[in-house]
PDB file of N, CA and C in Angstrom:
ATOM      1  N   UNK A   1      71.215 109.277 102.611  1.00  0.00           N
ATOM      2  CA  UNK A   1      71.893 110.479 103.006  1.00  0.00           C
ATOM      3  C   UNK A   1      70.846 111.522 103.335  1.00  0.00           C
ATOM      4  N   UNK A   2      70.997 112.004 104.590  1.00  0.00           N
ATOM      5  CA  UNK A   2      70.355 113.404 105.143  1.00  0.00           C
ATOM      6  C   UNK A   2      71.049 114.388 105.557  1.00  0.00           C
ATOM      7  N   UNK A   3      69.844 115.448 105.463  1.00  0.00           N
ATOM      8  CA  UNK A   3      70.653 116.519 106.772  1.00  0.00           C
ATOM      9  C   UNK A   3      70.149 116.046 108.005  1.00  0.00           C
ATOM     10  N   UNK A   4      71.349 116.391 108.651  1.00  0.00           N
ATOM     11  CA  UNK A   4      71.211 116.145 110.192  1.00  0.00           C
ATOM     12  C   UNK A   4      70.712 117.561 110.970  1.00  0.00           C
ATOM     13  N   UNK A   5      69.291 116.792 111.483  1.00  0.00           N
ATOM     14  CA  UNK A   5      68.622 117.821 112.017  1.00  0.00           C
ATOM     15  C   UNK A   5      68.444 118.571 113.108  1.00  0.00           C
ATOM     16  N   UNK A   6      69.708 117.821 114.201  1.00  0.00           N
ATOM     17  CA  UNK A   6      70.098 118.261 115.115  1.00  0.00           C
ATOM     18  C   UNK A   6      71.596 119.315 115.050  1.00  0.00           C
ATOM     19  N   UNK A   7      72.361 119.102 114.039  1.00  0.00           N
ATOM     20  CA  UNK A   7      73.463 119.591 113.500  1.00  0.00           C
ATOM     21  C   UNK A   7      73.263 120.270 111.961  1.00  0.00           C
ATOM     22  N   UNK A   8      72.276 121.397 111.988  1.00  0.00           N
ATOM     23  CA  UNK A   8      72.237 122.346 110.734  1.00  0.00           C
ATOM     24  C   UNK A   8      73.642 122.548 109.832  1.00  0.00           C
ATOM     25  N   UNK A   9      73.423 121.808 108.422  1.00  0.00           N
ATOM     26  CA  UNK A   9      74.592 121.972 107.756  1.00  0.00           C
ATOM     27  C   UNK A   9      75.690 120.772 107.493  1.00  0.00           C
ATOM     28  N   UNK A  10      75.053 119.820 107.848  1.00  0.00           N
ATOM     29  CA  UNK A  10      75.718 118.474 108.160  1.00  0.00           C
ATOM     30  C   UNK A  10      74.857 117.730 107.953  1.00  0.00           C
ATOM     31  N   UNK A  11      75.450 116.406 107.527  1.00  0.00           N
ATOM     32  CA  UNK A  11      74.717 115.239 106.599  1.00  0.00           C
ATOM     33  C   UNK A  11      74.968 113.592 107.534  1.00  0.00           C
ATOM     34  N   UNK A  12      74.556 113.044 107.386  1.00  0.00           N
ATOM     35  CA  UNK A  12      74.153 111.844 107.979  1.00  0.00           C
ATOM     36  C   UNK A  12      73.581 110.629 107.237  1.00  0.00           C
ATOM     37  N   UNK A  13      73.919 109.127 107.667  1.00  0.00           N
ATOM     38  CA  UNK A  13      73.527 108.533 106.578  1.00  0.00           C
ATOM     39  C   UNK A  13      73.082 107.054 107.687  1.00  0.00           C
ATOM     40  N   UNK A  14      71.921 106.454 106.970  1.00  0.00           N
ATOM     41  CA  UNK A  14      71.298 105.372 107.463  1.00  0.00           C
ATOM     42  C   UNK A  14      71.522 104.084 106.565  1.00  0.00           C
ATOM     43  N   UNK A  15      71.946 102.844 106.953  1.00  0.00           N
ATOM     44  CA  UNK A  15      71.873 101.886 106.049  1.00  0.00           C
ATOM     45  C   UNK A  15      70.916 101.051 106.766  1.00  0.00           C
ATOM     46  N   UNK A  16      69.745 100.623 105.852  1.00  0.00           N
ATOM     47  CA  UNK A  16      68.775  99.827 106.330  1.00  0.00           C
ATOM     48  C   UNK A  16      69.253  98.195 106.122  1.00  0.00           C
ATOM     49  N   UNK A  17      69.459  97.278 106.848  1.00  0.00           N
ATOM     50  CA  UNK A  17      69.639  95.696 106.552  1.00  0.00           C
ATOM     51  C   UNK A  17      69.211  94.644 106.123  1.00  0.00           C
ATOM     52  N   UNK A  18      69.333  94.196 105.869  1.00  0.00           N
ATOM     53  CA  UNK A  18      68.211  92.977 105.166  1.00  0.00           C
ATOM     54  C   UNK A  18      67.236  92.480 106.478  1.00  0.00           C
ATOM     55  N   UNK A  19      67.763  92.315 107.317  1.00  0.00           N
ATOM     56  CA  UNK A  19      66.596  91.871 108.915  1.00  0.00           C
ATOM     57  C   UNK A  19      65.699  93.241 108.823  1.00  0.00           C
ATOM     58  N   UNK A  20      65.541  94.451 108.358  1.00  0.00           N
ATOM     59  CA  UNK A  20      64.817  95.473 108.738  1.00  0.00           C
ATOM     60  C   UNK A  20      65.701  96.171 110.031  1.00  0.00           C
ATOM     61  N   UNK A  21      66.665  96.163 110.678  1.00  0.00           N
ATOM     62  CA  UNK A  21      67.023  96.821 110.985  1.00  0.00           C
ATOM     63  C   UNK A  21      67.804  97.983 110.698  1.00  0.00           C
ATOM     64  N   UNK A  22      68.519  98.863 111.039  1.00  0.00           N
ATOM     65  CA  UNK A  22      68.644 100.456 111.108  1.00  0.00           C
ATOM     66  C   UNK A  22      70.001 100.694 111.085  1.00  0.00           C
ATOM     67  N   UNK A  23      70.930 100.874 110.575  1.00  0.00           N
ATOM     68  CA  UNK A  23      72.631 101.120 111.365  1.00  0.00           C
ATOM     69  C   UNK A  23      72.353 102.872 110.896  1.00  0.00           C
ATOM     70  N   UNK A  24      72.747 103.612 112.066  1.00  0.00           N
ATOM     71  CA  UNK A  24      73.129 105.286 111.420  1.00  0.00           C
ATOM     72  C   UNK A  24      74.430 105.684 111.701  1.00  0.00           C
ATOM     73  N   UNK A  25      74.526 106.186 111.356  1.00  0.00           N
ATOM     74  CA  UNK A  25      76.411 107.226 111.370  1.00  0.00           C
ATOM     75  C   UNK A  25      76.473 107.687 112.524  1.00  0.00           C
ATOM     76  N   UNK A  26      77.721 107.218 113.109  1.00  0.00           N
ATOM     77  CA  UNK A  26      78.214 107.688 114.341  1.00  0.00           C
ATOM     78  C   UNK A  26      78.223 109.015 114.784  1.00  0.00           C
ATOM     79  N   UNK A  27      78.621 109.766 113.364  1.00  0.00           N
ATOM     80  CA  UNK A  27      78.877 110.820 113.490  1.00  0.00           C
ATOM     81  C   UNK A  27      78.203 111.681 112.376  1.00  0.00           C
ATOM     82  N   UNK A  28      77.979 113.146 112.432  1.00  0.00           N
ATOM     83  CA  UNK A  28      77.935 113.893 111.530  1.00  0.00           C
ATOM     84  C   UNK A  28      78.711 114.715 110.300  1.00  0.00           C
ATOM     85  N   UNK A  29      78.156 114.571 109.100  1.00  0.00           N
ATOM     86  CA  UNK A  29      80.074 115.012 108.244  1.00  0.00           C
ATOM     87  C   UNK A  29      79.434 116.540 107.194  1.00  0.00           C
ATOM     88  N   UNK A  30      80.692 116.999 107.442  1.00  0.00           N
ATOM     89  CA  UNK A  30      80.615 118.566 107.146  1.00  0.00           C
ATOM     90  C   UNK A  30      80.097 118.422 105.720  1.00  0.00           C
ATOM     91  N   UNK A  31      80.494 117.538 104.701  1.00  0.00           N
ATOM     92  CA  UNK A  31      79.783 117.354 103.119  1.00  0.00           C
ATOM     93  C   UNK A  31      78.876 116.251 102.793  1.00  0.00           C
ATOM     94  N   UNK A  32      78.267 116.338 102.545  1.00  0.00           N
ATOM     95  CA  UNK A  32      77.698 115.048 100.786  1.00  0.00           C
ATOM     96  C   UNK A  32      78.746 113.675 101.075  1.00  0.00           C
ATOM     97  N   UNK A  33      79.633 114.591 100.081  1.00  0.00           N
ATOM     98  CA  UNK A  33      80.594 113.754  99.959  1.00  0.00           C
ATOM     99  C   UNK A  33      81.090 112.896 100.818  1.00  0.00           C
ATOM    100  N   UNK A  34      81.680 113.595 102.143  1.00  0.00           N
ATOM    101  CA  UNK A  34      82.025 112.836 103.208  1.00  0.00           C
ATOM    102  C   UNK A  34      80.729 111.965 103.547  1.00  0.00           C
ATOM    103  N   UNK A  35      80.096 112.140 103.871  1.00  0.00           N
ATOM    104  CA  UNK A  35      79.151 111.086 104.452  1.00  0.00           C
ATOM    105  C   UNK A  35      79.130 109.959 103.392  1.00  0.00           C
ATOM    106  N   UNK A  36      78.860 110.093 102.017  1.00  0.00           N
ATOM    107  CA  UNK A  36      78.395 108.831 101.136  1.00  0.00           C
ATOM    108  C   UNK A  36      79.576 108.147 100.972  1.00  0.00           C
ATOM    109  N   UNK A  37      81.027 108.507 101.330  1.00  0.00           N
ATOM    110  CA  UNK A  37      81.972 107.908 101.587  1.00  0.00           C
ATOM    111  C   UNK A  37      81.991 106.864 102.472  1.00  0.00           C
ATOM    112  N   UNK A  38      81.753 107.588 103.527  1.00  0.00           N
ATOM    113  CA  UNK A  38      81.513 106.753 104.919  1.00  0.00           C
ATOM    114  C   UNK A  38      80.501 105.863 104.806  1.00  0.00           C
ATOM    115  N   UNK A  39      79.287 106.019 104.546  1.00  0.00           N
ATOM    116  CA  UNK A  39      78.010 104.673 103.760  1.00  0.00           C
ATOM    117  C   UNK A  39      78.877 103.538 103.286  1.00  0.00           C
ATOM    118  N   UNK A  40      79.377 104.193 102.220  1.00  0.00           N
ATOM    119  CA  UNK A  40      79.989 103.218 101.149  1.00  0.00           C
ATOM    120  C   UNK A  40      80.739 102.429 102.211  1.00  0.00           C
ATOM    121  N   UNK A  41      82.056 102.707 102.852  1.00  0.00           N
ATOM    122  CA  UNK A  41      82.955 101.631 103.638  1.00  0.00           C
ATOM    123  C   UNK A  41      82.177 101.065 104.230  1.00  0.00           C
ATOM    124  N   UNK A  42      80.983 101.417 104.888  1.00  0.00           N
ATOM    125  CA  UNK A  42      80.550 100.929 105.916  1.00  0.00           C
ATOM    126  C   UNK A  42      79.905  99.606 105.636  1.00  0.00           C
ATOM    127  N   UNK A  43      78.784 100.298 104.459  1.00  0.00           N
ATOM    128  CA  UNK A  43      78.000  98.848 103.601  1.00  0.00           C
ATOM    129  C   UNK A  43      79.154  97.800 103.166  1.00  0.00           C
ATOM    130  N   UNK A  44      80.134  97.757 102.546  1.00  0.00           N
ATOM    131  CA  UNK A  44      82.044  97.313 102.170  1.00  0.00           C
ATOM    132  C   UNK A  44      82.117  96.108 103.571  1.00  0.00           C
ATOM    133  N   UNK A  45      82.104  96.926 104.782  1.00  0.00           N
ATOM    134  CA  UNK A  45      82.657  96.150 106.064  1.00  0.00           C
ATOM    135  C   UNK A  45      81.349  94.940 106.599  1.00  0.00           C
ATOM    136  N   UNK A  46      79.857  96.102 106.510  1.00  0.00           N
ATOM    137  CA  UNK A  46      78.771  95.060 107.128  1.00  0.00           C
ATOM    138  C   UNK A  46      78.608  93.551 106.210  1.00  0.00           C
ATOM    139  N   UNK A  47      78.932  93.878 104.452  1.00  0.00           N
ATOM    140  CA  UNK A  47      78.640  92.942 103.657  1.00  0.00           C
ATOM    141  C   UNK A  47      80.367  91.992 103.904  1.00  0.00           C
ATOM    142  N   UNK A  48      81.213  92.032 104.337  1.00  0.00           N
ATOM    143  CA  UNK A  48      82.568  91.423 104.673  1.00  0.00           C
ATOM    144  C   UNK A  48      81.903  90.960 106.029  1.00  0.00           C
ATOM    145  N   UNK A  49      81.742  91.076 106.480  1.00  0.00           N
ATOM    146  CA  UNK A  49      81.201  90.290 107.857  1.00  0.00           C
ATOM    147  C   UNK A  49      79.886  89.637 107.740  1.00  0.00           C
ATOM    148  N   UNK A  50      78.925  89.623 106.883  1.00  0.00           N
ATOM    149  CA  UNK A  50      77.774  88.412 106.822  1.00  0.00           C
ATOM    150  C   UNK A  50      77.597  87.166 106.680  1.00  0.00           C
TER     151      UNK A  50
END
């Protein structure tokens, strides 16, 4: 989880993969919260599809 440094005030989140590759958030989210939400499903869906 970051701030997004193009969008002051907004957070962003990177999941790194086991290959070394990169997935980032589509989008930017107004809290914390919201974003580590969005991580969470996301890591949920990439690990359901491996």
């Amino acid at each position: 989880m970051a701030p997004c440094p193009d969008k002051p005030g907004t957070f962003r989140w990177q999941i790194q993969l086991e290959d070394g590759s990169v997935v980032r958030a589509p989008y930017a989210f107004a809290t914390r919260g919201g974003a580590e939400l969005s991580a969470d499903l996301w890591m949920k869906q990439l690990r359901a599809t491996a």
